[in-house]
PDB file of N, CA and C in Angstrom:
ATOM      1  N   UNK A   1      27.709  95.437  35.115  1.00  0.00           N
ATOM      2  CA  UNK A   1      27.390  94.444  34.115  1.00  0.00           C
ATOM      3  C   UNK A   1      26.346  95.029  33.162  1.00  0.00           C
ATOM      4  N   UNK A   2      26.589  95.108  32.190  1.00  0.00           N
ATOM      5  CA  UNK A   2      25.873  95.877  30.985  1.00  0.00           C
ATOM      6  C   UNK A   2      25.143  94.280  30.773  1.00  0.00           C
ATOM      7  N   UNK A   3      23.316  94.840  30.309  1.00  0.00           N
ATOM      8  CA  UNK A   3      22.045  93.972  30.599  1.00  0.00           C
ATOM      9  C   UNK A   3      21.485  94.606  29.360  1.00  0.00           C
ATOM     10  N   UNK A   4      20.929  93.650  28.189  1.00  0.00           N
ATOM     11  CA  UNK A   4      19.854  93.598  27.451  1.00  0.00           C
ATOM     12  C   UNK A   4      18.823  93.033  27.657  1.00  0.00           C
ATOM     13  N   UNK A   5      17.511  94.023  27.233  1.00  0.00           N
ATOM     14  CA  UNK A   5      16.250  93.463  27.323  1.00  0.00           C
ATOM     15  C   UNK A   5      15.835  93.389  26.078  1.00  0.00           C
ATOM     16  N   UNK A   6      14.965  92.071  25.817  1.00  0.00           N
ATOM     17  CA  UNK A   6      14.241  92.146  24.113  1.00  0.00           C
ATOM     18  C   UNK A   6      12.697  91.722  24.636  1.00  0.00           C
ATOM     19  N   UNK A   7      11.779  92.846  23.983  1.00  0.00           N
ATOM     20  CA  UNK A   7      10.670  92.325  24.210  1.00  0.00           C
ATOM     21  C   UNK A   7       9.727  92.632  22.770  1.00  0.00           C
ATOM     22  N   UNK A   8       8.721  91.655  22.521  1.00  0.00           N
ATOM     23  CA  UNK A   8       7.856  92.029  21.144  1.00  0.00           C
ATOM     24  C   UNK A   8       7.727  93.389  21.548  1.00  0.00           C
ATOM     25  N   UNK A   9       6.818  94.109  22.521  1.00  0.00           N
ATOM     26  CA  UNK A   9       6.576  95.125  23.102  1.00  0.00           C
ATOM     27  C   UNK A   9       8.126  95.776  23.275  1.00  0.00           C
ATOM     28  N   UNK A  10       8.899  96.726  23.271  1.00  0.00           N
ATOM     29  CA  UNK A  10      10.096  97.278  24.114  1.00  0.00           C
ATOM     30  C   UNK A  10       9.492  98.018  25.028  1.00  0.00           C
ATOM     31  N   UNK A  11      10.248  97.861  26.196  1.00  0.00           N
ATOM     32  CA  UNK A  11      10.224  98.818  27.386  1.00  0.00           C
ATOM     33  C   UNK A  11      10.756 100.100  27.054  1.00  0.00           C
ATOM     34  N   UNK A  12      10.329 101.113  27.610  1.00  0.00           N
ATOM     35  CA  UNK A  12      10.943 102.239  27.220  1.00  0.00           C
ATOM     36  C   UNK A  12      11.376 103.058  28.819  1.00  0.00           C
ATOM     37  N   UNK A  13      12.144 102.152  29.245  1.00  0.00           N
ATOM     38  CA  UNK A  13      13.015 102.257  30.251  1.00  0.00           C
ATOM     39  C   UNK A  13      14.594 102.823  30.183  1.00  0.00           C
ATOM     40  N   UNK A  14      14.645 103.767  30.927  1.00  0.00           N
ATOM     41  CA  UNK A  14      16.404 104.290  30.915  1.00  0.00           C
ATOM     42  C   UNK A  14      16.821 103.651  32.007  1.00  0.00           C
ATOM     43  N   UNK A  15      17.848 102.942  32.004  1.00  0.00           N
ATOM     44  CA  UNK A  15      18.654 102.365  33.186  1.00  0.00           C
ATOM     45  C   UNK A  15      20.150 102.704  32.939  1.00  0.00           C
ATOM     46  N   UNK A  16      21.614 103.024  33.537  1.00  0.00           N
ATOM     47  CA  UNK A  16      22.247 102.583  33.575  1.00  0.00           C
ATOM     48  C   UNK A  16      22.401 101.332  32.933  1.00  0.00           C
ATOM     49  N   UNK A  17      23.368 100.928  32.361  1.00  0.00           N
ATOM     50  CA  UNK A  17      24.100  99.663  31.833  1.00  0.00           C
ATOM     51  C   UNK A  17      22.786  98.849  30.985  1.00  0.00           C
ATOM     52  N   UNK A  18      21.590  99.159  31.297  1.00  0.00           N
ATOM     53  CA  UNK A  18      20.542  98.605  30.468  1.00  0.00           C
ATOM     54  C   UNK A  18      20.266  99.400  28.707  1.00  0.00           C
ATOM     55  N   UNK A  19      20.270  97.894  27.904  1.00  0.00           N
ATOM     56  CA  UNK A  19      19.810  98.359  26.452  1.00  0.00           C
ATOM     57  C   UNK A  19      18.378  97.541  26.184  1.00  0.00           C
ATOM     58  N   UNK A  20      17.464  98.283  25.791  1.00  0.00           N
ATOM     59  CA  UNK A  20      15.968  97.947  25.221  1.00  0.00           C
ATOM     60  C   UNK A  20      15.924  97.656  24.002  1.00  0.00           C
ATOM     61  N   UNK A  21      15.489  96.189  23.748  1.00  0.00           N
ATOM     62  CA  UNK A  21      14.802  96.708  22.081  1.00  0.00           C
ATOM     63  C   UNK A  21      13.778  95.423  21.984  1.00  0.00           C
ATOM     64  N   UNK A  22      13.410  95.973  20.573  1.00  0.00           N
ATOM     65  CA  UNK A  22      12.701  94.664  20.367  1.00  0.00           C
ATOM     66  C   UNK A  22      12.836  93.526  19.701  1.00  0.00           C
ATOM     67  N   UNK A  23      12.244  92.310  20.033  1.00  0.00           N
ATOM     68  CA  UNK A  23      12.477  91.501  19.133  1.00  0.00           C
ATOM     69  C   UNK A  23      11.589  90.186  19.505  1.00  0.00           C
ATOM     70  N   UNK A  24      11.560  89.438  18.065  1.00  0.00           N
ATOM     71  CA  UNK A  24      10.066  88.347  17.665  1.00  0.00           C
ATOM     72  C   UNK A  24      11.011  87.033  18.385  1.00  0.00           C
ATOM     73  N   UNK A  25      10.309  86.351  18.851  1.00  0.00           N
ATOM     74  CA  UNK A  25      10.947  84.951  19.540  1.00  0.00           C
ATOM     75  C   UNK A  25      10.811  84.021  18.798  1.00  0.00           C
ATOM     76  N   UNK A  26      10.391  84.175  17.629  1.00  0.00           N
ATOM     77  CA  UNK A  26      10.238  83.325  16.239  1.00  0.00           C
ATOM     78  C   UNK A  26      11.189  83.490  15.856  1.00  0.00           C
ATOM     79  N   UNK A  27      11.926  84.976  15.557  1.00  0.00           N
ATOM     80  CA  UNK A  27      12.872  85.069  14.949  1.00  0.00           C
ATOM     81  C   UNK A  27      13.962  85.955  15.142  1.00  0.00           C
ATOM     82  N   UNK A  28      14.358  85.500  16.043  1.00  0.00           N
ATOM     83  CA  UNK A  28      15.525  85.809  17.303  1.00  0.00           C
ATOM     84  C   UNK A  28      16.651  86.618  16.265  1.00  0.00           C
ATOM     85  N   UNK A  29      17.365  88.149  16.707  1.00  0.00           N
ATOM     86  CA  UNK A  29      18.124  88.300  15.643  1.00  0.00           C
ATOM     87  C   UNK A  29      19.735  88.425  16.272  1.00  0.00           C
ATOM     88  N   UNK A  30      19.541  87.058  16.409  1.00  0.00           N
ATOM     89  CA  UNK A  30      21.463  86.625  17.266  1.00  0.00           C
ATOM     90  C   UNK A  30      21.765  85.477  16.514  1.00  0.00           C
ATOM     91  N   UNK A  31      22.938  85.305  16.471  1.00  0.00           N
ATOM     92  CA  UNK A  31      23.761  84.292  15.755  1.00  0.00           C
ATOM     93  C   UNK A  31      23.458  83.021  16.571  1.00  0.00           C
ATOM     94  N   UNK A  32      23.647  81.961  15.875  1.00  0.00           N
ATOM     95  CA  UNK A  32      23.446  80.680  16.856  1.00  0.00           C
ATOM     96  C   UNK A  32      24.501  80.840  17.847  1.00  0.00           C
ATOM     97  N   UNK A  33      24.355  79.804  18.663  1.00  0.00           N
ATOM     98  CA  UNK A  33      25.242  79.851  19.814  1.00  0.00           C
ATOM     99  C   UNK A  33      25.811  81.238  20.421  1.00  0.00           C
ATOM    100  N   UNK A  34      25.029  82.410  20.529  1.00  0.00           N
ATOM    101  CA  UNK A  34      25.629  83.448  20.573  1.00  0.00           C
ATOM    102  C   UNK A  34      25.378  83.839  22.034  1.00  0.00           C
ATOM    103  N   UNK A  35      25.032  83.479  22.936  1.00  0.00           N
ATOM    104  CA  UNK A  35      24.080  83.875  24.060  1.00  0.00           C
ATOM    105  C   UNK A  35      24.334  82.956  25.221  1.00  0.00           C
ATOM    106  N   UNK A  36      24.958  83.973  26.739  1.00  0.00           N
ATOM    107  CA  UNK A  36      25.672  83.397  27.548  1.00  0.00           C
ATOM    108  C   UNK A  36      24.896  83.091  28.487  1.00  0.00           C
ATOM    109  N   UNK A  37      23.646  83.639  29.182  1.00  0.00           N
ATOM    110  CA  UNK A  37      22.908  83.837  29.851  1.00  0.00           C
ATOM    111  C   UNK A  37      21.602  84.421  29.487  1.00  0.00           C
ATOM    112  N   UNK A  38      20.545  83.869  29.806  1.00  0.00           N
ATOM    113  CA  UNK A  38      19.248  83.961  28.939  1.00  0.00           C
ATOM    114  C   UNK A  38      18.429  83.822  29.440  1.00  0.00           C
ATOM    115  N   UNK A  39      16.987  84.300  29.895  1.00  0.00           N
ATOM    116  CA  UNK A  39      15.792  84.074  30.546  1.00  0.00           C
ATOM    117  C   UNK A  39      14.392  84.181  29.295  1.00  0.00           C
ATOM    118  N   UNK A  40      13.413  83.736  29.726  1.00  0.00           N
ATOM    119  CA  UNK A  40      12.345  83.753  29.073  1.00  0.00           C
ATOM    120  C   UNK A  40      11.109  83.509  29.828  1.00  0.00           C
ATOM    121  N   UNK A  41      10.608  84.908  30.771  1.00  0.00           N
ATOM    122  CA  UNK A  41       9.709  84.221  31.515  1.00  0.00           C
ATOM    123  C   UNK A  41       8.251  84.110  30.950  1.00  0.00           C
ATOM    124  N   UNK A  42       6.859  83.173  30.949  1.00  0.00           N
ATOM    125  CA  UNK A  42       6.258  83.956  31.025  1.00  0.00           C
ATOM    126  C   UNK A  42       5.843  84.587  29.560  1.00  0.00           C
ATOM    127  N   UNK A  43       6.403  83.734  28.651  1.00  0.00           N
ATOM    128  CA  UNK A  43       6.348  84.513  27.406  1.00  0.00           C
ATOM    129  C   UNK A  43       5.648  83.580  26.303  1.00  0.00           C
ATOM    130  N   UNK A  44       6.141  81.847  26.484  1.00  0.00           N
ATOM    131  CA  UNK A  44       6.040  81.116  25.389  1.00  0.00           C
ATOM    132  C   UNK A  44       4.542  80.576  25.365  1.00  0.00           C
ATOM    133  N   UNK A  45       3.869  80.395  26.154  1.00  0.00           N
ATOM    134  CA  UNK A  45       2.676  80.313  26.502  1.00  0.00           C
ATOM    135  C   UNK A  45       1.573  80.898  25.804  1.00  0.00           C
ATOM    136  N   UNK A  46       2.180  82.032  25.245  1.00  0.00           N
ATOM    137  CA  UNK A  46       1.437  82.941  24.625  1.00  0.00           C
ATOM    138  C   UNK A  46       1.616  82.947  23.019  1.00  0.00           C
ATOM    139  N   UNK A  47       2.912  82.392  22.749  1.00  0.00           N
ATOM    140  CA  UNK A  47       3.238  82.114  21.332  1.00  0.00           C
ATOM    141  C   UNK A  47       2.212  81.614  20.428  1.00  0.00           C
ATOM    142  N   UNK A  48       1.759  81.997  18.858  1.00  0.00           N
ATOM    143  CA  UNK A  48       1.152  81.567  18.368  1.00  0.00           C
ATOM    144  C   UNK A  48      -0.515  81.472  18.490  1.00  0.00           C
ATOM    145  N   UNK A  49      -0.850  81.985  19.316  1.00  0.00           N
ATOM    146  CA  UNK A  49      -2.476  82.298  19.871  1.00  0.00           C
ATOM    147  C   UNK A  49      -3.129  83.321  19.736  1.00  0.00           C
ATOM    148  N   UNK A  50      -2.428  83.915  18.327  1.00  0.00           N
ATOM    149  CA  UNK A  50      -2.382  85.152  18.198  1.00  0.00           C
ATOM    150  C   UNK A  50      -3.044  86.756  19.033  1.00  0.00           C
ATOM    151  N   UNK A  51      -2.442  86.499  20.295  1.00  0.00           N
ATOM    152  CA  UNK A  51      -2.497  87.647  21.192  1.00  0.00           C
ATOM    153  C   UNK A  51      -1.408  88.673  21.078  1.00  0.00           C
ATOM    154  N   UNK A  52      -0.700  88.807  20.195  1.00  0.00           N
ATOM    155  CA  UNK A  52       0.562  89.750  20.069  1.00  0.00           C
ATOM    156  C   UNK A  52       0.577  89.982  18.673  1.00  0.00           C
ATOM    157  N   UNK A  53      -0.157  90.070  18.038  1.00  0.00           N
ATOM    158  CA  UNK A  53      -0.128  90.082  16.359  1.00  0.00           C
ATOM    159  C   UNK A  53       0.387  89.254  15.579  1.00  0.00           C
ATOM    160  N   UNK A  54       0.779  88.063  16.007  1.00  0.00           N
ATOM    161  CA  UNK A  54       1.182  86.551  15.639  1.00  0.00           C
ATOM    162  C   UNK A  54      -0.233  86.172  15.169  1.00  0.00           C
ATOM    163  N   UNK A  55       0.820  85.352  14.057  1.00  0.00           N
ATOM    164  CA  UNK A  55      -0.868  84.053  13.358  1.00  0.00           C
ATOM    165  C   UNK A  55      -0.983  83.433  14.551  1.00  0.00           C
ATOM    166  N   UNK A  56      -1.888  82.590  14.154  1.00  0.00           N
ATOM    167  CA  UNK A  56      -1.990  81.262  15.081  1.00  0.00           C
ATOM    168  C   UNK A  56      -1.392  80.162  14.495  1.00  0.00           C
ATOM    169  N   UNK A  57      -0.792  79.255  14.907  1.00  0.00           N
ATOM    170  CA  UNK A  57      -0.437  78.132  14.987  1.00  0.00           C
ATOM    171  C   UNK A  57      -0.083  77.421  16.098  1.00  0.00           C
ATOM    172  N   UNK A  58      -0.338  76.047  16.546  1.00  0.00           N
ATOM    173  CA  UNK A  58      -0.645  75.528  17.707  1.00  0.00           C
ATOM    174  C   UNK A  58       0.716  74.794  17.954  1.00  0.00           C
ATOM    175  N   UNK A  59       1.606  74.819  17.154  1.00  0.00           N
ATOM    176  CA  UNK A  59       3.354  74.700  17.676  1.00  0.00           C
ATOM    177  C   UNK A  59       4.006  76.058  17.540  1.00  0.00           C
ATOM    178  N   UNK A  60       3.585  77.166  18.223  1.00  0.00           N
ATOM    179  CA  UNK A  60       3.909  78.362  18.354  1.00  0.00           C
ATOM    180  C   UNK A  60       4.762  78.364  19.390  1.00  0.00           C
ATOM    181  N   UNK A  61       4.346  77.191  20.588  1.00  0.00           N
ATOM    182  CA  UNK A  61       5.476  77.737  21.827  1.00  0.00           C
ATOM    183  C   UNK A  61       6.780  77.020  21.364  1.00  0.00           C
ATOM    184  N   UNK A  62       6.385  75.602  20.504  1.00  0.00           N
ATOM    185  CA  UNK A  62       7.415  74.825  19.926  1.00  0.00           C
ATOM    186  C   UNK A  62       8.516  75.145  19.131  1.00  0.00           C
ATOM    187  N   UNK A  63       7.987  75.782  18.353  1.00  0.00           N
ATOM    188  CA  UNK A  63       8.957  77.324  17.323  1.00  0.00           C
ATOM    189  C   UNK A  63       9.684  77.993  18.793  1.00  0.00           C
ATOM    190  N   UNK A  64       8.908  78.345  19.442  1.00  0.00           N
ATOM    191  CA  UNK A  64       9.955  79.820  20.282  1.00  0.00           C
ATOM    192  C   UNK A  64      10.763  78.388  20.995  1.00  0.00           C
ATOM    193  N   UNK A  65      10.545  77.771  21.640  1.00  0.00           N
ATOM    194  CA  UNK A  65      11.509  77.042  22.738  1.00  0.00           C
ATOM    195  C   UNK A  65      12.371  76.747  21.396  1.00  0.00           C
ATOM    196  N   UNK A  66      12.272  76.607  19.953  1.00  0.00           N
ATOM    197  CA  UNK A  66      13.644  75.861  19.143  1.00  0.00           C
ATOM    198  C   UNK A  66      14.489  77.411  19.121  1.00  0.00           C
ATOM    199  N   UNK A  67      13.769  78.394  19.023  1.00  0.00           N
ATOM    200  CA  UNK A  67      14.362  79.201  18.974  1.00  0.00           C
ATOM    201  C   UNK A  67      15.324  80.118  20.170  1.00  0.00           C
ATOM    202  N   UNK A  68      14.958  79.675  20.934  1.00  0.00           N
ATOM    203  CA  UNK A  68      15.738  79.729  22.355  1.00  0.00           C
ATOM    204  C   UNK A  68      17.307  78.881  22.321  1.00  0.00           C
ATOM    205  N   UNK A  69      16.518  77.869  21.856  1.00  0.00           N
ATOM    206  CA  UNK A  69      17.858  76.424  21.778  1.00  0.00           C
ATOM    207  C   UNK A  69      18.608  77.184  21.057  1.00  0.00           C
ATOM    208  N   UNK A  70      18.138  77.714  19.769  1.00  0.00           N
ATOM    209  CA  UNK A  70      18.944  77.734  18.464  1.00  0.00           C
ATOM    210  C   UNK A  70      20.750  79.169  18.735  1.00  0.00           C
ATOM    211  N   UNK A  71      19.664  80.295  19.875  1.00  0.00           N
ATOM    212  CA  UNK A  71      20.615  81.654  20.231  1.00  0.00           C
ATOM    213  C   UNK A  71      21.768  81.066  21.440  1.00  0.00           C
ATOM    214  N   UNK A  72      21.158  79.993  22.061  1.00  0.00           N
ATOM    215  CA  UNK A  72      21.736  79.685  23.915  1.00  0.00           C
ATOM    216  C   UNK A  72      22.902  78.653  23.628  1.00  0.00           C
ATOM    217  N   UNK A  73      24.094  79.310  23.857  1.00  0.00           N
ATOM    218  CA  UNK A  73      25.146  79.033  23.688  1.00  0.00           C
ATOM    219  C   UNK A  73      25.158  77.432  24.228  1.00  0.00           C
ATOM    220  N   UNK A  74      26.191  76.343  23.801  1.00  0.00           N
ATOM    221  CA  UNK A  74      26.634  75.452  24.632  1.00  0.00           C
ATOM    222  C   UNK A  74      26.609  75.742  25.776  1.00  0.00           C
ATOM    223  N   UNK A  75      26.290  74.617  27.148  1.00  0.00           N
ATOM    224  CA  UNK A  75      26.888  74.914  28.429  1.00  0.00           C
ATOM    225  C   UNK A  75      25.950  75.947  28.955  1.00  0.00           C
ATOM    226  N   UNK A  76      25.422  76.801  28.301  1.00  0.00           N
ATOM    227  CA  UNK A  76      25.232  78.100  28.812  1.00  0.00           C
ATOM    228  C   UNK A  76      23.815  77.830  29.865  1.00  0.00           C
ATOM    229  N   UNK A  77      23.434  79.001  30.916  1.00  0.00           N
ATOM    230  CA  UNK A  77      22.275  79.227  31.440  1.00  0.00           C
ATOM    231  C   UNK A  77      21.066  79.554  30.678  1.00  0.00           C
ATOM    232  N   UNK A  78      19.934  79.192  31.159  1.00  0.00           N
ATOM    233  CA  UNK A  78      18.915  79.605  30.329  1.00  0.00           C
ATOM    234  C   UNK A  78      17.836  79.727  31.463  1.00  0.00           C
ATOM    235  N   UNK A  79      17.203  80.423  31.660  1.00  0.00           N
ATOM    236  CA  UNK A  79      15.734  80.787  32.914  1.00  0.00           C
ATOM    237  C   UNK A  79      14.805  80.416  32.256  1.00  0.00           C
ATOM    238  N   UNK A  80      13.761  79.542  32.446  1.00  0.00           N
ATOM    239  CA  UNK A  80      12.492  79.131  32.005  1.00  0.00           C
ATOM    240  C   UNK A  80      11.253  79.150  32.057  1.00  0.00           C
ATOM    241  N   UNK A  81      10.078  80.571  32.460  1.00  0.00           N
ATOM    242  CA  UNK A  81       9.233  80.268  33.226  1.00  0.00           C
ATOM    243  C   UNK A  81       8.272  80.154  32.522  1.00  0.00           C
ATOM    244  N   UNK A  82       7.584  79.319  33.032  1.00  0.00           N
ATOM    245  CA  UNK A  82       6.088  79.276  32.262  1.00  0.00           C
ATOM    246  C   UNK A  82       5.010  78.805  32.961  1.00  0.00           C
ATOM    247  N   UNK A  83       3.597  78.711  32.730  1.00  0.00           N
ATOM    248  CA  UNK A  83       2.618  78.580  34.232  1.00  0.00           C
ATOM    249  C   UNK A  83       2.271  76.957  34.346  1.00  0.00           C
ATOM    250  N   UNK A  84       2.226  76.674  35.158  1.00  0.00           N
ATOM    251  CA  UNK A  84       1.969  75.141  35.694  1.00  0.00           C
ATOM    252  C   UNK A  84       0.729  75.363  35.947  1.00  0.00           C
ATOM    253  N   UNK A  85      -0.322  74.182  35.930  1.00  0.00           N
ATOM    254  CA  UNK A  85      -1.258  73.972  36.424  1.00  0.00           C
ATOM    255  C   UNK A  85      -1.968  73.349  35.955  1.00  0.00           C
ATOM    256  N   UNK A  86      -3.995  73.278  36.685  1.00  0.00           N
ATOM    257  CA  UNK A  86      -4.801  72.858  35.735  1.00  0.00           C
ATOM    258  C   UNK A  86      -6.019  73.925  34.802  1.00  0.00           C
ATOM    259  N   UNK A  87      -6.423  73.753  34.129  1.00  0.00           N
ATOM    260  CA  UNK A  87      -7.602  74.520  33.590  1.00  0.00           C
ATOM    261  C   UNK A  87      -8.666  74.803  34.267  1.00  0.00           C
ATOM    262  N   UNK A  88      -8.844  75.698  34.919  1.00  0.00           N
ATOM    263  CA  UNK A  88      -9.547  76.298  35.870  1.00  0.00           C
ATOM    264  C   UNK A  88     -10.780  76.681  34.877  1.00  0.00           C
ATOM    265  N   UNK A  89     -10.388  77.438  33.722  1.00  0.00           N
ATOM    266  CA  UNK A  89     -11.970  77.686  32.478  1.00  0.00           C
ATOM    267  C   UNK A  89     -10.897  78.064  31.453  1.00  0.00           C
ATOM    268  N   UNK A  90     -11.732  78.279  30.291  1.00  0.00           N
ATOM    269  CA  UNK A  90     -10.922  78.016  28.666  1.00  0.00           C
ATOM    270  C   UNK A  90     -10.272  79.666  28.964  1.00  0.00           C
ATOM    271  N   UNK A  91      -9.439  79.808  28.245  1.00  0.00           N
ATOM    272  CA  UNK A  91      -8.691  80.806  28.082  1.00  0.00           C
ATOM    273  C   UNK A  91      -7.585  80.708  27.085  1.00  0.00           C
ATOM    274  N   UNK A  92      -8.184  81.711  25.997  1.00  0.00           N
ATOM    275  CA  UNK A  92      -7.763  81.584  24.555  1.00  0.00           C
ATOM    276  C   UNK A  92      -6.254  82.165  24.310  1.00  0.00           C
ATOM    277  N   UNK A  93      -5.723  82.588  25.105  1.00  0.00           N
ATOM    278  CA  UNK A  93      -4.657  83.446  24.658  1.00  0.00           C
ATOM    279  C   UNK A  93      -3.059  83.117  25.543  1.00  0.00           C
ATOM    280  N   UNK A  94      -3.360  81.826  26.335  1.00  0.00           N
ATOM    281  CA  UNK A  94      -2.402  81.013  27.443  1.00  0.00           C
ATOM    282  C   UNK A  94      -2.488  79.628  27.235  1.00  0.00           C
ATOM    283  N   UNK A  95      -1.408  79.182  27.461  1.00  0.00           N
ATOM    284  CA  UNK A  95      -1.164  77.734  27.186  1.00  0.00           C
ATOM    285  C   UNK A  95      -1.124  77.433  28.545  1.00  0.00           C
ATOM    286  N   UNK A  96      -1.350  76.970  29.685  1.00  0.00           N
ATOM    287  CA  UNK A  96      -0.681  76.084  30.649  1.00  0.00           C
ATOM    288  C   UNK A  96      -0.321  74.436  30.292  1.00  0.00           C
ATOM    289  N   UNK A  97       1.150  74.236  31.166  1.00  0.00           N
ATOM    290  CA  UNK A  97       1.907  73.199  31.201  1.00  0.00           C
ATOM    291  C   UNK A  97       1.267  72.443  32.421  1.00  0.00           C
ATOM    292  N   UNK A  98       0.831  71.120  32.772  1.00  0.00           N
ATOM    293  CA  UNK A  98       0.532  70.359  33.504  1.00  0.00           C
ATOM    294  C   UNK A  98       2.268  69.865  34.067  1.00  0.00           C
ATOM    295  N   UNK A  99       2.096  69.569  35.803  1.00  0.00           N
ATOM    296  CA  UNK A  99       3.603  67.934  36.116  1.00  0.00           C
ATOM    297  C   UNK A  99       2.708  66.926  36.550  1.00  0.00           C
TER     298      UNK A  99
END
């Protein structure tokens, strides 16, 4: 099964069946509905807080999750991770999600 990775950062990993590159989660460069299977761990949290050379703006993770919607096919899978919890002390560059 041939596997793409997109990261702001690219890995510069050789694998078998694996392709690297990069790419902004603002601005995803796939057609809508184009995308059968999809993960995002770990990533949106960080959107917009400008820790990755992003402005800031405080609907930064809001932009990337539309932009997730916008590539992830009908029907399709999508992996979601992001950190749960409470605020243990301020920390400028992570969003945590409360349940």
């Amino acid at each position: 099964m041939d596997v793409e990775f997109y990261d702001f950062r690219p890995a510069k990993l050789t694998l078998s069946n694996l392709k690297c590159g990069q790419a902004n989660l603002l601005k995803l460069p796939f057609e809508n509905s184009s995308i059968e299977s999809l993960s995002c761990m770990h990533v949106v949290e960080h959107v917009g807080l400008e820790k990755y050379g992003d402005t800031f703006n405080p609907e930064g993770n809001l932009k990337a999750i539309a932009g997730l919607k916008r590539v992830l096919a009908v029907g399709e899978r999508l992996l979601f991770v992001v950190l749960l919890g409470k605020i243990m002390k301020k920390n400028i560059h992570i969003r945590l999600w409360t349940f």
